[in-house]
N, C-alpha and C. Protein backbone atom coordinates (compact mmCIF):
# COMPACT_ATOMS: atom_id res chain seq x y z
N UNK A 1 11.12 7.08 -43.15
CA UNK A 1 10.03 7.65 -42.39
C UNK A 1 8.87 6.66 -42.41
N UNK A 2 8.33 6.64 -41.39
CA UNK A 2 6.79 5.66 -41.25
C UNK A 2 6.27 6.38 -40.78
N UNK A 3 4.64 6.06 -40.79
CA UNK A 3 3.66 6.50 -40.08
C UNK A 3 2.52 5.53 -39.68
N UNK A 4 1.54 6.51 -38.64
CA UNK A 4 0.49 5.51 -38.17
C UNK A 4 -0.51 6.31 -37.84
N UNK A 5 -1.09 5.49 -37.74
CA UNK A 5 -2.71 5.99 -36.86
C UNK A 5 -2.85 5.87 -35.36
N UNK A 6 -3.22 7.21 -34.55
CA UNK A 6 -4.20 7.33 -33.41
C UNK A 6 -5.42 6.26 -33.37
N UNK A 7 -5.22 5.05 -32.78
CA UNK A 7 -6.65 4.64 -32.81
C UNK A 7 -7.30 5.28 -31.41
N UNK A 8 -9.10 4.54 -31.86
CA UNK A 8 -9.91 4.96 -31.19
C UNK A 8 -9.58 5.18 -29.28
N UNK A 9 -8.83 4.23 -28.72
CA UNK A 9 -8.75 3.75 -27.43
C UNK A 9 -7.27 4.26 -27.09
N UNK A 10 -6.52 5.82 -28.00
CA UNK A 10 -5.55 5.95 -27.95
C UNK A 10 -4.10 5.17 -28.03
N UNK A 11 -4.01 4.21 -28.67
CA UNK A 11 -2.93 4.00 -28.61
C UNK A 11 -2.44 3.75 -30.28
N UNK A 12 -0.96 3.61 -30.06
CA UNK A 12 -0.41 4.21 -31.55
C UNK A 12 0.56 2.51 -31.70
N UNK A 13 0.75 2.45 -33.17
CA UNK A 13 1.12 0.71 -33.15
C UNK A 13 2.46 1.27 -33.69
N UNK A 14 3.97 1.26 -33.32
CA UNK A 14 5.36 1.43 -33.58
C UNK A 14 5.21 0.58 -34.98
N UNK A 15 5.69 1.20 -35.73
CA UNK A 15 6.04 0.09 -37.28
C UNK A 15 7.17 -0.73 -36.78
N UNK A 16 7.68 -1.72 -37.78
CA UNK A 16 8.39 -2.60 -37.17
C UNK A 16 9.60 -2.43 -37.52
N UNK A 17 9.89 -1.58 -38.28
CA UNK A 17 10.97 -0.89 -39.11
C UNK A 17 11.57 0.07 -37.85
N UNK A 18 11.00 0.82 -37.27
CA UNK A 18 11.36 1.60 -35.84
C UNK A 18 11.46 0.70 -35.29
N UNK A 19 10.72 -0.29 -34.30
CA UNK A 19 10.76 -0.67 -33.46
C UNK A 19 12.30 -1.61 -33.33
N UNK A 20 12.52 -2.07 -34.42
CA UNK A 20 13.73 -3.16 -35.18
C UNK A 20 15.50 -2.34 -34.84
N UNK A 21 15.23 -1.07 -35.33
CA UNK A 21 16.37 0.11 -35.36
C UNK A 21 16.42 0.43 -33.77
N UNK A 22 15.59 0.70 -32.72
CA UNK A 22 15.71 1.24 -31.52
C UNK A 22 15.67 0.26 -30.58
N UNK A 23 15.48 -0.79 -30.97
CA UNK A 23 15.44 -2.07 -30.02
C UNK A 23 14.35 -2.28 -28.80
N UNK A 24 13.15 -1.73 -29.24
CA UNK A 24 11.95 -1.44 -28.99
C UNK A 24 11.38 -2.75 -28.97
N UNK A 25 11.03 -2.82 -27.44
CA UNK A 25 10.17 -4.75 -27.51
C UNK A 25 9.29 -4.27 -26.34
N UNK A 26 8.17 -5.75 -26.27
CA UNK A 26 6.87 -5.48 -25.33
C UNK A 26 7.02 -5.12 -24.09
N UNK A 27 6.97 -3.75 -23.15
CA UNK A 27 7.88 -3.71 -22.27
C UNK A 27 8.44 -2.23 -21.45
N UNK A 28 8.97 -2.51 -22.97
CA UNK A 28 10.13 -1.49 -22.86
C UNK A 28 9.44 0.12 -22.19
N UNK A 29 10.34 0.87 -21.65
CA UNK A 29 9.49 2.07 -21.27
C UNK A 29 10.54 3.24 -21.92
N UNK A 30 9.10 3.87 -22.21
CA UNK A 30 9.86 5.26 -22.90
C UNK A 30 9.25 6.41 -23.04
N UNK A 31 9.96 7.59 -23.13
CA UNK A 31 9.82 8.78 -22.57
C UNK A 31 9.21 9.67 -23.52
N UNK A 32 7.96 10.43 -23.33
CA UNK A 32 7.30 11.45 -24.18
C UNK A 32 7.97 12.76 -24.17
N UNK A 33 9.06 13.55 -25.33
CA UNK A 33 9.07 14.50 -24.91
C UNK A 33 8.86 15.65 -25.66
N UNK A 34 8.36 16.76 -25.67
CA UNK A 34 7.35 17.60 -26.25
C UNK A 34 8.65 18.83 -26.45
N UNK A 35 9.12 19.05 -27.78
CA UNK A 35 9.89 19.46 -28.27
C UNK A 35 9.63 20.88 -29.54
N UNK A 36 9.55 21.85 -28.53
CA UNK A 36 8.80 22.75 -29.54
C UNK A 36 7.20 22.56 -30.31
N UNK A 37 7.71 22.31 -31.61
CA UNK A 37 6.22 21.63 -32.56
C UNK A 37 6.61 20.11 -32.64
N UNK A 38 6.81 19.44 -32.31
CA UNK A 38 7.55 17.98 -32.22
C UNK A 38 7.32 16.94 -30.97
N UNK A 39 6.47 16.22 -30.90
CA UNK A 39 6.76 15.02 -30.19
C UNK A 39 7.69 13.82 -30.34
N UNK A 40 8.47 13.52 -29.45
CA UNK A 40 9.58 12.61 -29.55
C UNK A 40 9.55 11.59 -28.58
N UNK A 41 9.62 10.74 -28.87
CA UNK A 41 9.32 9.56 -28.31
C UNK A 41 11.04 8.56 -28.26
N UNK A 42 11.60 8.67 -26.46
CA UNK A 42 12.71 8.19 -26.59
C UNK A 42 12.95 6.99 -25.52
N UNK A 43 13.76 5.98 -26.08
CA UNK A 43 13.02 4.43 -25.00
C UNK A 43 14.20 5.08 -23.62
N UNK A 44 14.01 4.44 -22.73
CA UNK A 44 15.21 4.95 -21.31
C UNK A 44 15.54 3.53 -21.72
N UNK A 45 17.08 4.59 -21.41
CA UNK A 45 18.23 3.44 -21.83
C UNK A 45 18.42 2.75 -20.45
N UNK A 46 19.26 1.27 -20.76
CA UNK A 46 19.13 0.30 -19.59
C UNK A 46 20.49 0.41 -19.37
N UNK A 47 21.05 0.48 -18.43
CA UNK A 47 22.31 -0.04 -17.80
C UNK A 47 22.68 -1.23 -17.77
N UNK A 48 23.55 -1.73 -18.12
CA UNK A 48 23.85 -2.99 -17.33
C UNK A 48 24.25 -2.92 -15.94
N UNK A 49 24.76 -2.12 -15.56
CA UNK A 49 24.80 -2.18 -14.13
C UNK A 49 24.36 -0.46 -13.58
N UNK A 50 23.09 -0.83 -13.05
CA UNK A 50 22.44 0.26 -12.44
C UNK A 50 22.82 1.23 -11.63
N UNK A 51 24.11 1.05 -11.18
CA UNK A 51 24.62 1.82 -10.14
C UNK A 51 25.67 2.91 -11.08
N UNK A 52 25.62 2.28 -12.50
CA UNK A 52 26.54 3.06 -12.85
C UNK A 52 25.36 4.60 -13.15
N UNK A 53 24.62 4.97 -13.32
CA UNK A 53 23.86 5.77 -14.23
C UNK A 53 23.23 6.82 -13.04
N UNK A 54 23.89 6.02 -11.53
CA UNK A 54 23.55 7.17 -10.36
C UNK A 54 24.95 7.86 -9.60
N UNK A 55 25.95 7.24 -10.68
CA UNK A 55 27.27 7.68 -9.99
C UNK A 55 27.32 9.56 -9.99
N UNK A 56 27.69 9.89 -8.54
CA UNK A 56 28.01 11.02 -8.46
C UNK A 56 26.81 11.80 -8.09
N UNK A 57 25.85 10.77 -8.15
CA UNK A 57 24.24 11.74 -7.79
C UNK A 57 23.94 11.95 -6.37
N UNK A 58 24.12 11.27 -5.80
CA UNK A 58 23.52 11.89 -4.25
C UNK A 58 24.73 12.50 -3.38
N UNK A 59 24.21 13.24 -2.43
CA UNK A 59 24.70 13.63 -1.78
C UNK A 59 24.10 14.03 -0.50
N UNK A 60 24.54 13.01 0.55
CA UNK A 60 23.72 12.80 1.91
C UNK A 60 22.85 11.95 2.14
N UNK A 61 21.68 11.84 2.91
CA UNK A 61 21.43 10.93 2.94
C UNK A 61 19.83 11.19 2.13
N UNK A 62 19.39 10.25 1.63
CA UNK A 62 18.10 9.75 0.78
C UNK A 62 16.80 8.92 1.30
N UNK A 63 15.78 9.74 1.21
CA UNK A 63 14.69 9.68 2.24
C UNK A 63 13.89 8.54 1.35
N UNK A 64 13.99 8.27 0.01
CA UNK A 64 13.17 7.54 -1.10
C UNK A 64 14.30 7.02 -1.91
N UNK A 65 15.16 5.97 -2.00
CA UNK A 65 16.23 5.67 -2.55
C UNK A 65 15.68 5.42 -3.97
N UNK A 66 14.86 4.41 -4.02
CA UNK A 66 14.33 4.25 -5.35
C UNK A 66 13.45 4.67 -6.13
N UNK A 67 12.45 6.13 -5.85
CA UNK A 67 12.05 7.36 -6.40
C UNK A 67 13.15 8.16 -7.02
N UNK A 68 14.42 8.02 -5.79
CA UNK A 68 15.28 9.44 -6.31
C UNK A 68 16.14 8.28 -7.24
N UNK A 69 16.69 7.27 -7.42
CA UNK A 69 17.27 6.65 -8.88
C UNK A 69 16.63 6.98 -10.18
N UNK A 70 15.12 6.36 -9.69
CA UNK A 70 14.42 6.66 -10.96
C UNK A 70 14.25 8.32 -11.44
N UNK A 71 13.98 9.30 -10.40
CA UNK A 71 13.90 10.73 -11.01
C UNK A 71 15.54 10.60 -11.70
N UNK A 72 16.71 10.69 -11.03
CA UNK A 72 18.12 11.14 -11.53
C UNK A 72 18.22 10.74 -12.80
N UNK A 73 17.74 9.61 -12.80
CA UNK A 73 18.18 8.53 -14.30
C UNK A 73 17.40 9.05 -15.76
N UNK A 74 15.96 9.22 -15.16
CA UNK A 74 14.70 10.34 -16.20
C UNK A 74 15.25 11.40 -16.47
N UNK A 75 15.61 12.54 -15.29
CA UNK A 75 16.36 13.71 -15.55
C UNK A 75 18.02 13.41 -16.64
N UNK A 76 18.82 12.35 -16.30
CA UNK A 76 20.28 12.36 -16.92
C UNK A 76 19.64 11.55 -18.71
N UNK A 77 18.66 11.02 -18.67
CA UNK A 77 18.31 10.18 -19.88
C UNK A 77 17.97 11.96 -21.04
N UNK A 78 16.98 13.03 -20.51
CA UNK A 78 16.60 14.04 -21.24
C UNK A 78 17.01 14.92 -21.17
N UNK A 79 18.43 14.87 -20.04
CA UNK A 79 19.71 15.83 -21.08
C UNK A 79 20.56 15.18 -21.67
N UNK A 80 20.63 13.83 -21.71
CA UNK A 80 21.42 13.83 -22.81
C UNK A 80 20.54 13.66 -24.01
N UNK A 81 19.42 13.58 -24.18
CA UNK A 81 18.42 14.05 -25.35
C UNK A 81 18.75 15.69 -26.29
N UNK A 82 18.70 16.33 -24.95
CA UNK A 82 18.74 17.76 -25.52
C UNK A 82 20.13 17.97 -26.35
């Protein structure tokens, strides 16, 4: 377990012990998610190939191709959280 401080200008410094285990670098983006009494903090996983992580998702045609990747991929990343 680690911990940290809220600084003044909000932001929180990852120990390096986490950051090392989750493969957490300058960058990276990741997801706040509010879990009962629990905040969880989970990085979105990368594909190597991006097309795999939208297989089976659309159906018809797509008015915002790369809004609706990014929602499907957010939505499929925090169920497989749950």
């Amino acid at each position: 377990m680690a911990t940290t401080k809220i600084r003044a200008d909000w932001r929180v410094t990852i120990p390096s012990s986490i950051r090392d285990k989750f493969g957490l670098t300058i960058g990276k983006e990741v997801i706040f998610v509010d879990e009962d009494d629990k905040l969880v903090l989970v990085p979105v996983k990368e594909y190597e190939k991006p097309t795999e992580a939208l297989e089976g998702s659309v159906k018809g045609i797509v008015d915002h191709p790369k809004q609706f990747a990014r929602n499907h991929i957010r939505s499929k990343l925090l169920r497989e959280h749950e």
